[in-house]
Protein backbone atom coordinates (compact mmCIF):
# COMPACT_ATOMS: atom_id res chain seq x y z
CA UNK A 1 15.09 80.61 58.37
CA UNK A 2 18.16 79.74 57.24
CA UNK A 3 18.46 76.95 60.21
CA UNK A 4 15.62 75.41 58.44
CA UNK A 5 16.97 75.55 54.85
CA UNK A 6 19.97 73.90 56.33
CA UNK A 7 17.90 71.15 57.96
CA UNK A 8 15.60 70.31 54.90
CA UNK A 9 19.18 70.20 53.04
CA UNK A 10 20.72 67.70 55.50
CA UNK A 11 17.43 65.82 55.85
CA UNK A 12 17.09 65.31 51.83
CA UNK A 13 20.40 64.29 51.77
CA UNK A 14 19.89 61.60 54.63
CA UNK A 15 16.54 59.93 52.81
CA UNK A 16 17.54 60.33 49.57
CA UNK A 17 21.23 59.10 50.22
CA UNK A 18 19.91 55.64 51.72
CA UNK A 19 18.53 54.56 48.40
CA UNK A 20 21.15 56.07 45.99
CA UNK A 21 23.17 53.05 44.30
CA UNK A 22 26.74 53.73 42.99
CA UNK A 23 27.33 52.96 38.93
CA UNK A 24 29.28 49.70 39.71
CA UNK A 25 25.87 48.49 41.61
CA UNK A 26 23.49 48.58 38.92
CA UNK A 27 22.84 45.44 37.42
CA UNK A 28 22.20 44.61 33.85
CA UNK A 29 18.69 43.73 34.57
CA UNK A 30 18.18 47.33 36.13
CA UNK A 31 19.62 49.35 33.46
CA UNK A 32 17.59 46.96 30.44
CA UNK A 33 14.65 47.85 32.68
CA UNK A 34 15.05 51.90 33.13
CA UNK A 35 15.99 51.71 29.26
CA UNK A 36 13.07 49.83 28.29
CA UNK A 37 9.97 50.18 31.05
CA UNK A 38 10.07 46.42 32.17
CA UNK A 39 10.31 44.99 35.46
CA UNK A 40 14.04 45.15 37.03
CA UNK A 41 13.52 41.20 37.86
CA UNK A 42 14.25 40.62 34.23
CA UNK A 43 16.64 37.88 32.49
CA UNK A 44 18.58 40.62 29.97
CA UNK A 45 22.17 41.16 29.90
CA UNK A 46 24.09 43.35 27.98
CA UNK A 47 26.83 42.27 25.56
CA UNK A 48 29.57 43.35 23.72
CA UNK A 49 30.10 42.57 19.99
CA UNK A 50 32.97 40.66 20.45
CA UNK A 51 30.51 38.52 23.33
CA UNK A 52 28.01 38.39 20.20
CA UNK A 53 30.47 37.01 18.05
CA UNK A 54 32.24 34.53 20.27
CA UNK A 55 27.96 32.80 20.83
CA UNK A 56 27.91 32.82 17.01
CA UNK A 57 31.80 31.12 17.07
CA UNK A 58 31.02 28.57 19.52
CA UNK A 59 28.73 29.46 22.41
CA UNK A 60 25.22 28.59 23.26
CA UNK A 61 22.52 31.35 23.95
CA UNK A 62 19.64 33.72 22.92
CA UNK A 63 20.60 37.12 21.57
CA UNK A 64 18.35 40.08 21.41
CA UNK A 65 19.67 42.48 18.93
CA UNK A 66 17.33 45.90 19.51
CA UNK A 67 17.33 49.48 19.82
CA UNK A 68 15.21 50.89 22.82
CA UNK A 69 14.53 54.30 20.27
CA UNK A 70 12.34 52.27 18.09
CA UNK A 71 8.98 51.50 18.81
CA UNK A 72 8.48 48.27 17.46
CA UNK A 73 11.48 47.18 19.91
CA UNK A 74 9.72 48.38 22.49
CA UNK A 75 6.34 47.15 21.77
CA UNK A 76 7.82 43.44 21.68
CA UNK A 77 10.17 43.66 24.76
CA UNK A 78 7.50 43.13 27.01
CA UNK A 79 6.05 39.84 25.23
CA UNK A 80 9.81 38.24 25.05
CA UNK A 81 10.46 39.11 28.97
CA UNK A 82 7.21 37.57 29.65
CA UNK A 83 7.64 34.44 27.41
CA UNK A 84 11.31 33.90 28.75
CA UNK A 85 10.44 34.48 32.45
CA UNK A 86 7.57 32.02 32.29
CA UNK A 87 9.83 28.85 30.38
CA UNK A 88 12.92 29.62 32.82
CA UNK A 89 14.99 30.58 30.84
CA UNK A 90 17.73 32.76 32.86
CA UNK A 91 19.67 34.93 30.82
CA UNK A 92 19.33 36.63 27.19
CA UNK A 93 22.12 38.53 25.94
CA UNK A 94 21.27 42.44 24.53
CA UNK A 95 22.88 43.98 21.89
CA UNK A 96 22.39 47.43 20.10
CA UNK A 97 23.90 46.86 16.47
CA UNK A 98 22.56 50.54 15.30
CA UNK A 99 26.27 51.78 15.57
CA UNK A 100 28.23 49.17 13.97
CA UNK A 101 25.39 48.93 11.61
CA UNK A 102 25.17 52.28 9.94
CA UNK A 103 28.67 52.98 10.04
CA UNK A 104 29.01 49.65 8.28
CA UNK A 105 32.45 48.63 10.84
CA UNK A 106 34.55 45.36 10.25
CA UNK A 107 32.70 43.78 12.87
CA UNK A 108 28.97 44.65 11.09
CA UNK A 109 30.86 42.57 8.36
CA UNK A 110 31.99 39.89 10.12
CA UNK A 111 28.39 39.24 12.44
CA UNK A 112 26.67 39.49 9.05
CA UNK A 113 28.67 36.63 7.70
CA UNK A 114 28.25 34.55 11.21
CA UNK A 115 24.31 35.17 10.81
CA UNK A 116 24.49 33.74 7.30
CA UNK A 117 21.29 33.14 5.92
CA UNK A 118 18.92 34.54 9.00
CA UNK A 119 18.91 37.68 7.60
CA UNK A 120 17.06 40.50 5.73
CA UNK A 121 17.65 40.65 2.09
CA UNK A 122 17.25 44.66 1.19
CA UNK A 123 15.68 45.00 -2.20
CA UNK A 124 19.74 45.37 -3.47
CA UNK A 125 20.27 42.14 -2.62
CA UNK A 126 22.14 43.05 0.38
CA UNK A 127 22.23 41.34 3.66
CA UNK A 128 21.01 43.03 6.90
CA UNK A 129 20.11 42.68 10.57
CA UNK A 130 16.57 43.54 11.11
CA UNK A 131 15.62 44.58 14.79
CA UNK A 132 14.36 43.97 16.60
CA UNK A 133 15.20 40.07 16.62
CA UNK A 134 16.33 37.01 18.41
CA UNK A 135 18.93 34.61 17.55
CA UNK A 136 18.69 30.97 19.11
CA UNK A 137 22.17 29.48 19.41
CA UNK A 138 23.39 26.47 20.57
CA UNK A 139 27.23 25.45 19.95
CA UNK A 140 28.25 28.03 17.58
CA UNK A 141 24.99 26.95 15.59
CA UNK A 142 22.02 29.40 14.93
CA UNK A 143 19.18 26.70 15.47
CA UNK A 144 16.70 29.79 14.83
CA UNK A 145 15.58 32.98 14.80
CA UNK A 146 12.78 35.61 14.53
CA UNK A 147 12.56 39.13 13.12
CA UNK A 148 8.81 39.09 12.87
CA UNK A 149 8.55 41.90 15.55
CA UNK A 150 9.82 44.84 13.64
CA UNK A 151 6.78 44.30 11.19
CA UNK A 152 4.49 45.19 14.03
CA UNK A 153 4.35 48.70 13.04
CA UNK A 154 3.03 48.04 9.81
CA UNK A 155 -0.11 46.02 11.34
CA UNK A 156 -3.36 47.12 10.91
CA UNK A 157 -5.39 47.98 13.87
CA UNK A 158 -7.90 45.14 14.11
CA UNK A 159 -5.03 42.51 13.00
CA UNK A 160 -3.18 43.46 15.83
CA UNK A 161 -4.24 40.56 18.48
CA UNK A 162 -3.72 38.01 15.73
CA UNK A 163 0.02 38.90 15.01
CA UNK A 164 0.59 39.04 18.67
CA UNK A 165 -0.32 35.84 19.30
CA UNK A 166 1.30 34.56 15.90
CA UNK A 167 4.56 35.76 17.61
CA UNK A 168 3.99 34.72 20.49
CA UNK A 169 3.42 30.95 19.19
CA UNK A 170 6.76 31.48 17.10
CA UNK A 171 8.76 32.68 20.28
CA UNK A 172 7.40 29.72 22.26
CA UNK A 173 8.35 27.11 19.16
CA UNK A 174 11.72 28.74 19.15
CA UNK A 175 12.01 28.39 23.02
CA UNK A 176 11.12 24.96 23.35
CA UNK A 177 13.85 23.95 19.97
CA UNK A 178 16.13 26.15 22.14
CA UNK A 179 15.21 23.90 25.30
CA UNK A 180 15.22 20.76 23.62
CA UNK A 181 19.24 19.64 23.68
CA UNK A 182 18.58 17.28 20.62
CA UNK A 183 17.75 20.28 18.62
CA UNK A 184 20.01 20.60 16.12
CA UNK A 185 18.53 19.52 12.07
């Protein structure tokens, strides 16, 4: 009996060993996909703050900001991948602000100021980064944005399909400005 134990051990270990990856292995793409139930062939790569704030400075990009704990991020995850995959575009930056955010840090502040006017105005007059949402940026310059998706929760039922495909539209308009190297107003 205790030959067999031994074997089922060693044999577990041998089939379950082959597929086993080691941290430094796992791609971006694979962790964004475990995190949020997507596809692992997916365009998302996480950044840090300072990455964030060096696009906003002077780089050229699309930044997610999200939170895979909220629904509505969730929900609208799966619409972006798709919409990106299908107009080639090949990488999208991630970035979970909830930290910096509520403990209101120095660099909260100072991506608040970079994202100027493309933000939420709380009701005391107060700027703040709504997520989820997407930042278009192209040489330091935000050439557009959308924070529509973190409404969906408060969409009725038989409005749904409408304000899916109203986003969608908007994500594709944003996509092709973002495309478009004479973009810029």
């Amino acid at each position: 009996m205790k030959k067999v134990v031994i074997f089922i051990l060693v044999l577990m270990f041998f089939v379950s060993g082959c597929s086993i990856k080691k941290a430094e292995e796992v791609t971006d793409a694979e962790i964004f996909a475990s995190e949020y139930a997507i596809s692992k062939n997916n365009v998302f790569k996480y950044a840090s703050i300072d990455e964030v704030i060096s696009l906003l400075e002077e780089g050229t990009g699309i930044v997610f900001f999200g939170n895979s704990d909220q629904e509505c991020c969730s929900s609208f995850v799966k619409l972006f991948s798709d919409l990106v995959d299908k107009e080639g575009i090949e990488e999208v930056y991630y970035y979970n602000p909830t930290v910096i955010q509520d403990d209101y840090t120095d660099e909260y502040v100072e991506l608040i100021n970079l994202l100027g006017d493309n933000l939420t105005i709380t009701d005391e007059g107060d700027s703040y980064l709504t997520i989820p949402s997407v930042y278009f940026i192209r040489d330091g310059n935000i050439i557009g944005y959308n924070d529509k998706a973190s409404l969906i929760m408060n969409v009725e039922d038989d409005k749904l399909e409408e304000f899916m495909e109203d986003l969608e539209n908007d994500y594709l308009e944003l996509i092709a400005k973002y495309l478009n190297e004479d973009n810029i107003d």
